[in-house]
C-alpha atoms as a PDB file:
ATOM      1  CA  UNK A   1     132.116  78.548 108.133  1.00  0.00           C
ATOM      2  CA  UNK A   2     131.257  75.219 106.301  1.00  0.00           C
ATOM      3  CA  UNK A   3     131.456  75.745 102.489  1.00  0.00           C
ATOM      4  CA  UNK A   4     127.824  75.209 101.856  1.00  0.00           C
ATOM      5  CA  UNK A   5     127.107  77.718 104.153  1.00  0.00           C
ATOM      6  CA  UNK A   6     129.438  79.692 102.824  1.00  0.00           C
ATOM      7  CA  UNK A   7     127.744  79.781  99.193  1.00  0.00           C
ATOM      8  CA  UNK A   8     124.522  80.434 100.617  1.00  0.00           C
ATOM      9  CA  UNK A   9     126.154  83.758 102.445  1.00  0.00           C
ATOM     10  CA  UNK A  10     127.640  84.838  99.076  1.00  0.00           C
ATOM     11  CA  UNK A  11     124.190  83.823  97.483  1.00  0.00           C
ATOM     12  CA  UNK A  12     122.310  86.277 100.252  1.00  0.00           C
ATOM     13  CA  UNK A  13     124.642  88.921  99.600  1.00  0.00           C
ATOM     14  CA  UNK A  14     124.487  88.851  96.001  1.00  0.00           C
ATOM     15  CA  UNK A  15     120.752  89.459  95.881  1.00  0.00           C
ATOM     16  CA  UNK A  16     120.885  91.840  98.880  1.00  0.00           C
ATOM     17  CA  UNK A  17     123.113  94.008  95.799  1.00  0.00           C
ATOM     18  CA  UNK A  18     120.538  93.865  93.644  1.00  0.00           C
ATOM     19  CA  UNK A  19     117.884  95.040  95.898  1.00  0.00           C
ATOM     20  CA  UNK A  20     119.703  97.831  97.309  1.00  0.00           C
ATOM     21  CA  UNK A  21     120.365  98.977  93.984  1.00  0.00           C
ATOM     22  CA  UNK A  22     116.965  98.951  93.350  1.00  0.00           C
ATOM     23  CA  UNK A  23     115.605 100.395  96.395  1.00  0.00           C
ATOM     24  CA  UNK A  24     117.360 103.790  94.766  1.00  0.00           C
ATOM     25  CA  UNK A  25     114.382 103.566  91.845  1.00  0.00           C
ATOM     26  CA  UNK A  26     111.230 101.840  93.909  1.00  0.00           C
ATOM     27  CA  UNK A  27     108.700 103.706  91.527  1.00  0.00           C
ATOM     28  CA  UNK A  28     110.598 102.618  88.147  1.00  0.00           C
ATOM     29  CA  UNK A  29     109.811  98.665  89.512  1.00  0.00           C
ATOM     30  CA  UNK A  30     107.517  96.780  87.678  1.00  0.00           C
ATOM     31  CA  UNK A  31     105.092  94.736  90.128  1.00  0.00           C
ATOM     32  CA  UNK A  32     102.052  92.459  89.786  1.00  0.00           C
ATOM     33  CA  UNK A  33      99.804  91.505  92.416  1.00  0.00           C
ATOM     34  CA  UNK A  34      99.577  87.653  93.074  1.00  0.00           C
ATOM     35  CA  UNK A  35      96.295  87.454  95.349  1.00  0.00           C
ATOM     36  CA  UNK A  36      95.173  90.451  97.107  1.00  0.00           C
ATOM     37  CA  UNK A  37      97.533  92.047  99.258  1.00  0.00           C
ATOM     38  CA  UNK A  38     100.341  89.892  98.066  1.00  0.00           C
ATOM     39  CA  UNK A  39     102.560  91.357  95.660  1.00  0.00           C
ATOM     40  CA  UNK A  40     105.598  90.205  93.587  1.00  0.00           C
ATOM     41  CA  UNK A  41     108.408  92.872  91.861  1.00  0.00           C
ATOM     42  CA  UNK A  42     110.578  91.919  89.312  1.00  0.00           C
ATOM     43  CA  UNK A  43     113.301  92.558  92.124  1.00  0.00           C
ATOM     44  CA  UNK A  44     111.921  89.369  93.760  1.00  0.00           C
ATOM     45  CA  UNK A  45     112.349  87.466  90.918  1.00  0.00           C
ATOM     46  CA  UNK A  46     115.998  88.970  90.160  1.00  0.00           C
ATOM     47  CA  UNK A  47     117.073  87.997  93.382  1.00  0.00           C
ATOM     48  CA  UNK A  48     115.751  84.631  93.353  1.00  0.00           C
ATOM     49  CA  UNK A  49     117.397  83.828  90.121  1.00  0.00           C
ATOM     50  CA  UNK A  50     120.477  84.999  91.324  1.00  0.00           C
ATOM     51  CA  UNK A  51     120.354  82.839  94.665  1.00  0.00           C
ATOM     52  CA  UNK A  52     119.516  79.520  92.791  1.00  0.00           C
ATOM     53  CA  UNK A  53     121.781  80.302  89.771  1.00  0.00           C
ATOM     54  CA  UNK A  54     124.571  80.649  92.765  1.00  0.00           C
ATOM     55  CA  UNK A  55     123.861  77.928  93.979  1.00  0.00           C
ATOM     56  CA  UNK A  56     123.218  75.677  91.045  1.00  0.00           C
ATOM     57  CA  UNK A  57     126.987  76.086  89.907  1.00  0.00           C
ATOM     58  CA  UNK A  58     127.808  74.149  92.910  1.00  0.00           C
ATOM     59  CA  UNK A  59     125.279  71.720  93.752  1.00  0.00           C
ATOM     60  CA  UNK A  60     123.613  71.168  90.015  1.00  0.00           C
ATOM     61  CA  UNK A  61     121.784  68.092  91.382  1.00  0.00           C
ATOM     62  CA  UNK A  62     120.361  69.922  94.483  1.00  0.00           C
ATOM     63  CA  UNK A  63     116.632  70.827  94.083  1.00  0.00           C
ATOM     64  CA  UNK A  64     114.638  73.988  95.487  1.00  0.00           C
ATOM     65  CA  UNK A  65     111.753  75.290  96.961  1.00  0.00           C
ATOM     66  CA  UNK A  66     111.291  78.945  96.334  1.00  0.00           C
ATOM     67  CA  UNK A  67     108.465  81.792  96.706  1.00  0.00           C
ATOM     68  CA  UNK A  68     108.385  82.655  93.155  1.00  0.00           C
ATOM     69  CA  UNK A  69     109.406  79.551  90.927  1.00  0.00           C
ATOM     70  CA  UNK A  70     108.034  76.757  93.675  1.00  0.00           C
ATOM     71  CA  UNK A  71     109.849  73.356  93.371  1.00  0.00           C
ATOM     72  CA  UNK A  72     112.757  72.500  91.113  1.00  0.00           C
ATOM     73  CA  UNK A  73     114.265  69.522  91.250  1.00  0.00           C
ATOM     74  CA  UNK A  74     114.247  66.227  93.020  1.00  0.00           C
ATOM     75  CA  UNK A  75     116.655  65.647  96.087  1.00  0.00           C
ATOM     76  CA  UNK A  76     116.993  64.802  99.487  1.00  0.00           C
ATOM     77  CA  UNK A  77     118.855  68.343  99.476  1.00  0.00           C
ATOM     78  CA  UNK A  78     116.599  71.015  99.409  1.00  0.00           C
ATOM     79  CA  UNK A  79     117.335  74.647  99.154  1.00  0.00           C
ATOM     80  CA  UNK A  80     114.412  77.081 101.070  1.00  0.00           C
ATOM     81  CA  UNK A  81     114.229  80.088  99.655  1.00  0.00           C
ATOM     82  CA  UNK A  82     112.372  83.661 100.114  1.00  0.00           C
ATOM     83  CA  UNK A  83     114.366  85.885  97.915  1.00  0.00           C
ATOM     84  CA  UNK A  84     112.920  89.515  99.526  1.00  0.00           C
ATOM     85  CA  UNK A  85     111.079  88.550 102.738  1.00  0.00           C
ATOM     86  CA  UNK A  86     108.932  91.883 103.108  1.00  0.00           C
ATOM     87  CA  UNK A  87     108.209  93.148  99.602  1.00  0.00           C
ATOM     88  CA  UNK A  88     105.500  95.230 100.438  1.00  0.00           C
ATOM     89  CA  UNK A  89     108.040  97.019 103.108  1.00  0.00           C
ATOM     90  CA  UNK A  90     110.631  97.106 100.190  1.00  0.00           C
ATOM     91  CA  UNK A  91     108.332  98.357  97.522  1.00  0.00           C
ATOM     92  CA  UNK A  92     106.953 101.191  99.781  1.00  0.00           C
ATOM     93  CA  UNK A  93     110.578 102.455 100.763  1.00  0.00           C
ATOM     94  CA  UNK A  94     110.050 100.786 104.653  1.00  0.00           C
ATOM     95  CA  UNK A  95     113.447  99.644 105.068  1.00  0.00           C
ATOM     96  CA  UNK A  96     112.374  96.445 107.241  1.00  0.00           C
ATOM     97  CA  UNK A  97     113.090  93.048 104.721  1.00  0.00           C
ATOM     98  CA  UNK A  98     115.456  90.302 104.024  1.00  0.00           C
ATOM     99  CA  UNK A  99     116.997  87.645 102.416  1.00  0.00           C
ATOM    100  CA  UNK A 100     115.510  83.933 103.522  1.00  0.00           C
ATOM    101  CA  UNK A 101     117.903  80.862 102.660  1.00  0.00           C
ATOM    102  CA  UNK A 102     117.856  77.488 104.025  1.00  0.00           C
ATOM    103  CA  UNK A 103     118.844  74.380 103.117  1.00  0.00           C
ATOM    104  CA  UNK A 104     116.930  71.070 103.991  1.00  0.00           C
ATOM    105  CA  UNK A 105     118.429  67.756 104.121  1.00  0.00           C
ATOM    106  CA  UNK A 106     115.816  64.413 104.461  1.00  0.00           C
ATOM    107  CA  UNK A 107     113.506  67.116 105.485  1.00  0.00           C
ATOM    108  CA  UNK A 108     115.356  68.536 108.357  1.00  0.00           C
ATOM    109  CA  UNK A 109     117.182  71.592 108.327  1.00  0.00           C
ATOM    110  CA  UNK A 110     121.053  72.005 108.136  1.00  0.00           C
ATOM    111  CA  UNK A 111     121.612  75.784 107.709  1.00  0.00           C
ATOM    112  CA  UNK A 112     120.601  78.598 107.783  1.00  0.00           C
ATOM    113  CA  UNK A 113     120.831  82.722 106.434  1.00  0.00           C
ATOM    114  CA  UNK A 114     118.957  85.437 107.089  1.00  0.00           C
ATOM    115  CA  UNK A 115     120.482  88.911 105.733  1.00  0.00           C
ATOM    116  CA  UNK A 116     119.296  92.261 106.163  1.00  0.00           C
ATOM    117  CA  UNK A 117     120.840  94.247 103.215  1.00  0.00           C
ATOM    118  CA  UNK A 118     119.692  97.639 104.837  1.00  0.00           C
ATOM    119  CA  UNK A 119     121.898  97.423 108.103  1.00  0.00           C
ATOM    120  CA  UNK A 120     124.300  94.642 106.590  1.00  0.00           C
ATOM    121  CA  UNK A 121     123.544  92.298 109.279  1.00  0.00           C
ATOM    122  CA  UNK A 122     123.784  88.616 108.492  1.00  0.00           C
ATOM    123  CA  UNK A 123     122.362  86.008 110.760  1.00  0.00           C
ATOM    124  CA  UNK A 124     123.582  82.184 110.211  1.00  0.00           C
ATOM    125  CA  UNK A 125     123.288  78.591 111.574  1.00  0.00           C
ATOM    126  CA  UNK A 126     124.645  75.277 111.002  1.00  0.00           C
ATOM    127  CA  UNK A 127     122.596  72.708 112.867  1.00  0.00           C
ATOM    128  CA  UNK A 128     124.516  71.830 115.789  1.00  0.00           C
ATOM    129  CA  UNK A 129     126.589  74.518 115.406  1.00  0.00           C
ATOM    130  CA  UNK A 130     125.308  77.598 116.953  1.00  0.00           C
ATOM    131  CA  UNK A 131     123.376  80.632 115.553  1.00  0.00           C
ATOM    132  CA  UNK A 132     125.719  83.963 114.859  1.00  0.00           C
ATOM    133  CA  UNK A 133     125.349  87.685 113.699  1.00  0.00           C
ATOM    134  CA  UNK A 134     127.605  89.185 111.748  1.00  0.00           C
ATOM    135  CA  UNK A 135     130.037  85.811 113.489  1.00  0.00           C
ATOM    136  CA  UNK A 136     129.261  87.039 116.879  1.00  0.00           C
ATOM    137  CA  UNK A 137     127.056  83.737 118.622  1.00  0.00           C
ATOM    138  CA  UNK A 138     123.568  84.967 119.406  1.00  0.00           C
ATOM    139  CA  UNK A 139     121.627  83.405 122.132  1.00  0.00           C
ATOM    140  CA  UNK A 140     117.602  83.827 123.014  1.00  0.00           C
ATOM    141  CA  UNK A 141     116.462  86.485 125.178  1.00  0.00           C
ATOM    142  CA  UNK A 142     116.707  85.366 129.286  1.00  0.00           C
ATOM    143  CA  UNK A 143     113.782  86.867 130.430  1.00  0.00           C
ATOM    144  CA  UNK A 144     111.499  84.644 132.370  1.00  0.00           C
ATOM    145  CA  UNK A 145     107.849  86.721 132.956  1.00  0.00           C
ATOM    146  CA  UNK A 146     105.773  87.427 129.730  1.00  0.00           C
ATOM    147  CA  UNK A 147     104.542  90.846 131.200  1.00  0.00           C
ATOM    148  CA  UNK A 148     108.443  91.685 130.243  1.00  0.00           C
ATOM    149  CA  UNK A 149     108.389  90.812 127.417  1.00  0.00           C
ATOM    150  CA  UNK A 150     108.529  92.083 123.844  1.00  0.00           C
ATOM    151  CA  UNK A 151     106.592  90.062 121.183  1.00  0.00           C
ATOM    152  CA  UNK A 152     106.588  89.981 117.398  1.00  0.00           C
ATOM    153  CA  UNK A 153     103.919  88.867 114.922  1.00  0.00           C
ATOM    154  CA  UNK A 154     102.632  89.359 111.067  1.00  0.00           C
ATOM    155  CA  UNK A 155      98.799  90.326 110.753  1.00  0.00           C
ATOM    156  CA  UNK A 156      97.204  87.668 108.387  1.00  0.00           C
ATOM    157  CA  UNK A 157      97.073  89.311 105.084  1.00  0.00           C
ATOM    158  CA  UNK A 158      95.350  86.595 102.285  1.00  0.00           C
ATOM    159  CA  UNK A 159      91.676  86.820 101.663  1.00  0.00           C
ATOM    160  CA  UNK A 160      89.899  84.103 104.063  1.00  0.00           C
ATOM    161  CA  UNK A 161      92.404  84.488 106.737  1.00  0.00           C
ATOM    162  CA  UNK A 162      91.095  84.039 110.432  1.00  0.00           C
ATOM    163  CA  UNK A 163      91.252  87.725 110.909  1.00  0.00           C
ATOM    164  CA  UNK A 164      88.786  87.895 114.092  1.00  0.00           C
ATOM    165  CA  UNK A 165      90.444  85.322 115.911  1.00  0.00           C
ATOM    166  CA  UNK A 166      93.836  86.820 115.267  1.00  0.00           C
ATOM    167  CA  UNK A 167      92.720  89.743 116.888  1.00  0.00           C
ATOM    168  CA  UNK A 168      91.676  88.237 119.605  1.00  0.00           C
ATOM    169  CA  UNK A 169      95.246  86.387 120.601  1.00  0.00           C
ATOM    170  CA  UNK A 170      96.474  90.111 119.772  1.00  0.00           C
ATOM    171  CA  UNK A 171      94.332  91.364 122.732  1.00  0.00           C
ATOM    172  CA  UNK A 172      94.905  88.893 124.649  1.00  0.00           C
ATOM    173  CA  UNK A 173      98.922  88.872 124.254  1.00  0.00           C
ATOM    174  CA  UNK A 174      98.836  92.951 124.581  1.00  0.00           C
ATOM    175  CA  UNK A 175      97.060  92.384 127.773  1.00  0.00           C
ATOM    176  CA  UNK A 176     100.034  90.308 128.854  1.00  0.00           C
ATOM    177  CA  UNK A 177     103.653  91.857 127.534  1.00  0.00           C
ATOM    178  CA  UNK A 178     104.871  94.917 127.689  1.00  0.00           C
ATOM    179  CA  UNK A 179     104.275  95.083 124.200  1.00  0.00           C
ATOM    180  CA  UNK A 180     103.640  93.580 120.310  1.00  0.00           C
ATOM    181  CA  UNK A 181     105.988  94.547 117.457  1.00  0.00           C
ATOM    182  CA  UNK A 182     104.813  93.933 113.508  1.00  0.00           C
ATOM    183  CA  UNK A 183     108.035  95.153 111.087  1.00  0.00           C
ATOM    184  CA  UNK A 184     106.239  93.007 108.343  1.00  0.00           C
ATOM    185  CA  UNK A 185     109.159  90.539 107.652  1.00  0.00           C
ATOM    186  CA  UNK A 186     108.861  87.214 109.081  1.00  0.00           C
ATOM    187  CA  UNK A 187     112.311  85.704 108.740  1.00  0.00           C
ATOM    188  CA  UNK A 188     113.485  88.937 109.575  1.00  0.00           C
ATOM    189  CA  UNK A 189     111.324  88.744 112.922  1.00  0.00           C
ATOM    190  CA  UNK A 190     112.586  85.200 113.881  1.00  0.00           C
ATOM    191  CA  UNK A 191     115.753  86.257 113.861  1.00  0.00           C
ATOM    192  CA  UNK A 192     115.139  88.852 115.912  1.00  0.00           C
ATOM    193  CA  UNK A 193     114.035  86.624 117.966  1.00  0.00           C
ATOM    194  CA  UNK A 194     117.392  84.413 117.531  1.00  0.00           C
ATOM    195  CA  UNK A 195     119.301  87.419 118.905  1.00  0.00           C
ATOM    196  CA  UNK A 196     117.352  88.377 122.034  1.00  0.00           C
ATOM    197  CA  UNK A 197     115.765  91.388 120.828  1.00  0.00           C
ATOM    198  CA  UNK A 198     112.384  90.274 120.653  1.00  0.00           C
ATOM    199  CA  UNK A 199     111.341  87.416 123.190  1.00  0.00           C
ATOM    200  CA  UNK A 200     108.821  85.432 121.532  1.00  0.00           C
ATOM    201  CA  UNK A 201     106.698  85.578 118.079  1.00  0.00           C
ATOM    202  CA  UNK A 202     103.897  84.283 116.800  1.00  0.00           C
ATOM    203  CA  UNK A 203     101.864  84.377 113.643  1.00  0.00           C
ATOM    204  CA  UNK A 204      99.832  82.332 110.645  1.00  0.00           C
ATOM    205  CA  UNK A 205      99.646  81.844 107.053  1.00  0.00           C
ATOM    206  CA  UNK A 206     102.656  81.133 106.549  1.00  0.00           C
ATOM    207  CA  UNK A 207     105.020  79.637 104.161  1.00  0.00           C
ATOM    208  CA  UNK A 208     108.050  77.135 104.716  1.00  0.00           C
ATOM    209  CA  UNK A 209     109.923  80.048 102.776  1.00  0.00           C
ATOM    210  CA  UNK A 210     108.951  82.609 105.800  1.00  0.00           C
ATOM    211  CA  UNK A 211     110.445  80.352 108.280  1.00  0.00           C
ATOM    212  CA  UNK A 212     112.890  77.730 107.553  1.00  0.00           C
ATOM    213  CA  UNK A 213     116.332  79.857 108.145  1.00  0.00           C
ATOM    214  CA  UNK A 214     114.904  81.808 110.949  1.00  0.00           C
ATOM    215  CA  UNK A 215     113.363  78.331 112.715  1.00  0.00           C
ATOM    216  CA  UNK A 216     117.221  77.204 112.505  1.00  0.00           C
ATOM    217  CA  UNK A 217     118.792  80.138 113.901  1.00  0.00           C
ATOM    218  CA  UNK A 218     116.647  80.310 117.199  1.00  0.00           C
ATOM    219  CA  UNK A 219     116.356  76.769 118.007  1.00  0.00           C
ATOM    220  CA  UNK A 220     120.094  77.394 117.816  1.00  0.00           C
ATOM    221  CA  UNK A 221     120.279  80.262 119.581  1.00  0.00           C
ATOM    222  CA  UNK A 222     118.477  78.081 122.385  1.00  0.00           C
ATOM    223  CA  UNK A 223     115.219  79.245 121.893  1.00  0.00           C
ATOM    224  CA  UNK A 224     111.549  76.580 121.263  1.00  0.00           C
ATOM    225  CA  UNK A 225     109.350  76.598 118.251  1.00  0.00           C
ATOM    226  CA  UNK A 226     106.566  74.710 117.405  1.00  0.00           C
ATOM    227  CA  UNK A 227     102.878  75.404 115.873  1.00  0.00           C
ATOM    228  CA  UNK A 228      99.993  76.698 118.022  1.00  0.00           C
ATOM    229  CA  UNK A 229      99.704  73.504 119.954  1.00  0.00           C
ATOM    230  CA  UNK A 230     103.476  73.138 120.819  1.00  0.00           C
ATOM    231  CA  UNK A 231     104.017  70.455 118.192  1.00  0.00           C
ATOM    232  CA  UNK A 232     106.288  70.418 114.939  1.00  0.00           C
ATOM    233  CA  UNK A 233     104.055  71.168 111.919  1.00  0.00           C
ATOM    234  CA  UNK A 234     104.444  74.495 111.836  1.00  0.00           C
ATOM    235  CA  UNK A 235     106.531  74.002 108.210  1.00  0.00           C
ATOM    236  CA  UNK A 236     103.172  72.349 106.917  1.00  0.00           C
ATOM    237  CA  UNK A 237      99.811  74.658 108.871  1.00  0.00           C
ATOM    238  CA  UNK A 238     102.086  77.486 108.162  1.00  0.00           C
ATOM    239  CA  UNK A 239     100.802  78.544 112.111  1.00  0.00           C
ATOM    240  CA  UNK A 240     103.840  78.868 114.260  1.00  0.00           C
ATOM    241  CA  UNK A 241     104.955  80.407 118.236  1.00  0.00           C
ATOM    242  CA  UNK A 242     108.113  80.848 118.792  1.00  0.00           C
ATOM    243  CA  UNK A 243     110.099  82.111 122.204  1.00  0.00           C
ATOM    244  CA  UNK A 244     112.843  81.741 124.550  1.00  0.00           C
ATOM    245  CA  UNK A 245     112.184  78.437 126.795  1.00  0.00           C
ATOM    246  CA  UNK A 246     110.527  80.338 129.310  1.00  0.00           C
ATOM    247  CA  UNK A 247     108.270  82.330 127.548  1.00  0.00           C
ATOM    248  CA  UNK A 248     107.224  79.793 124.787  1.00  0.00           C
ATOM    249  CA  UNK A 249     104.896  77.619 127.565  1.00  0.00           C
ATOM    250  CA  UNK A 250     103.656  80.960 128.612  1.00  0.00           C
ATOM    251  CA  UNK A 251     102.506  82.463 125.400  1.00  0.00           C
ATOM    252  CA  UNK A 252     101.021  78.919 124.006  1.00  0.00           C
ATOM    253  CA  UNK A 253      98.346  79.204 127.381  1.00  0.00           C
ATOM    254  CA  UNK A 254      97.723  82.324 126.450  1.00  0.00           C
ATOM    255  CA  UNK A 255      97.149  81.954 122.513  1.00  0.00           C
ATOM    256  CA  UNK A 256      95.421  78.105 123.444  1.00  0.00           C
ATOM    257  CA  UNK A 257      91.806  79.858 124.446  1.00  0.00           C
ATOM    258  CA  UNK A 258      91.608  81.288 121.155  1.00  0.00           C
ATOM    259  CA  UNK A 259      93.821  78.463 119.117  1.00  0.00           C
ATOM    260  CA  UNK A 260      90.126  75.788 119.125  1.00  0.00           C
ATOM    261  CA  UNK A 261      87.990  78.623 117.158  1.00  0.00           C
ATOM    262  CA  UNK A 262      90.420  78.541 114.258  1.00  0.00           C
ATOM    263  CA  UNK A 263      89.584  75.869 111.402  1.00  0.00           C
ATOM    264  CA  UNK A 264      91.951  72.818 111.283  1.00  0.00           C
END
């Protein structure tokens, strides 16, 4: 393990402690409600302050990009961080979120963590050097029809969100699997994907937070990602399909229909 990636592990797992300690006392937690639907706890903003403070010892000059405290710093190394990827899970006792690091270098990313303090499972990449959980490699799912398949996908949640069209690709994808999974934490979901338990994923409104790390691990676990024409914005429209190389052409015809009724 490289020692950057390294310090981002030990960064993970120090604010996976401090939400598993607080998981034991959800209804002592202090929360405030950002936009409707979209929450923060003062257990996000623990565990962010512990990741950056990590990290900061090491690489003072690096600069970050987190949910809570945005941009900090000016670099051409960026750390990516969601600090509790599925609050609303976390602060309704639904053990399904994670901790989201990744680090960007010239705008391209160079590693990746994704740790799930509830099962202890950490998920890691290194560009170029392979995708692992808990240091086993992890490779995308094999399967080859999407009517065997098992997708995952976030509902759009923000006020103004594209809610009817959504619901169409949902129909349309349901039609066409053998079936849709929504745990309600993206990073959490693209590693999933990463590993082979889910075969492809798709979803919008999202942040770069949501998807750095787990973009990292699949592309090196083998998998494709791009936005919902194929391309690479995703980081910027926040729209993004993801899938093993097989199923990621077949889920982009399927989603396409529906793709030219949503606004640019």
């Amino acid at each position: 393990m490289s020692p950057m990636l390294n310090f981002a592990v030990k960064a993970a797992r120090r604010a996976g402690d401090i939400i598993v300690r607080a998981s034991d006392n959800i209804e002592k937690i202090k929360i405030q409600q950002k936009s409707t639907n979209d929450f923060v706890s003062e257990i996000d903003r623990a565990a962010e302050s512990a990741i950056i403070e990590s990290i900061q010892k090491v690489y003072p000059d690096h600069a970050f990009l987190a949910e809570e405290s945005g941009v900090t710093g000016d670099s051409d190394y960026v750390w990516i961080i969601d600090p509790l990827d599925g609050t609303t899970n976390f602060l309704h006792g639904f053990p399904v979120y994670a901790v989201s690091i990744a680090l960007s270098f010239k705008g391209q990313i160079q590693l990746a963590v994704v740790y799930d303090p509830n099962r202890n499972d950490l998920f890691t990449a290194t560009r170029g050097g392979g995708a692992y959980l808990n240091e086993k490699r992890i490779r995308v799912s094999k399967r080859e029809k999407l009517i065997d398949c098992l997708i995952g996908t976030g509902f759009p949640f923000q006020m103004g969100a594209d809610i009817d069209t959504y619901a169409e690709m949902f129909k349309a994808l349901t039609l066409k699997t053998a079936g849709i999974r929504r745990p309600g934490a993206a990073a959490l979901d693209l590693a999933y994907l990463a590993a082979g338990r889910i075969d492809g994923f798709w979803e919008m409104g999202l942040k770069p937070w949501d998807m750095a790390a787990g973009v990292l691990l699949i592309t090196e676990a083998g998998g494709l990602v791009g936005d919902f024409s194929g391309e690479q914005d995703f980081l910027e429209s926040g729209r993004i399909v993801a899938g093993n190389p097989k199923i990621f052409a077949q889920m982009l015809k399927v989603l396409g229909p529906h793709v030219k009724k949503l606004p640019n």
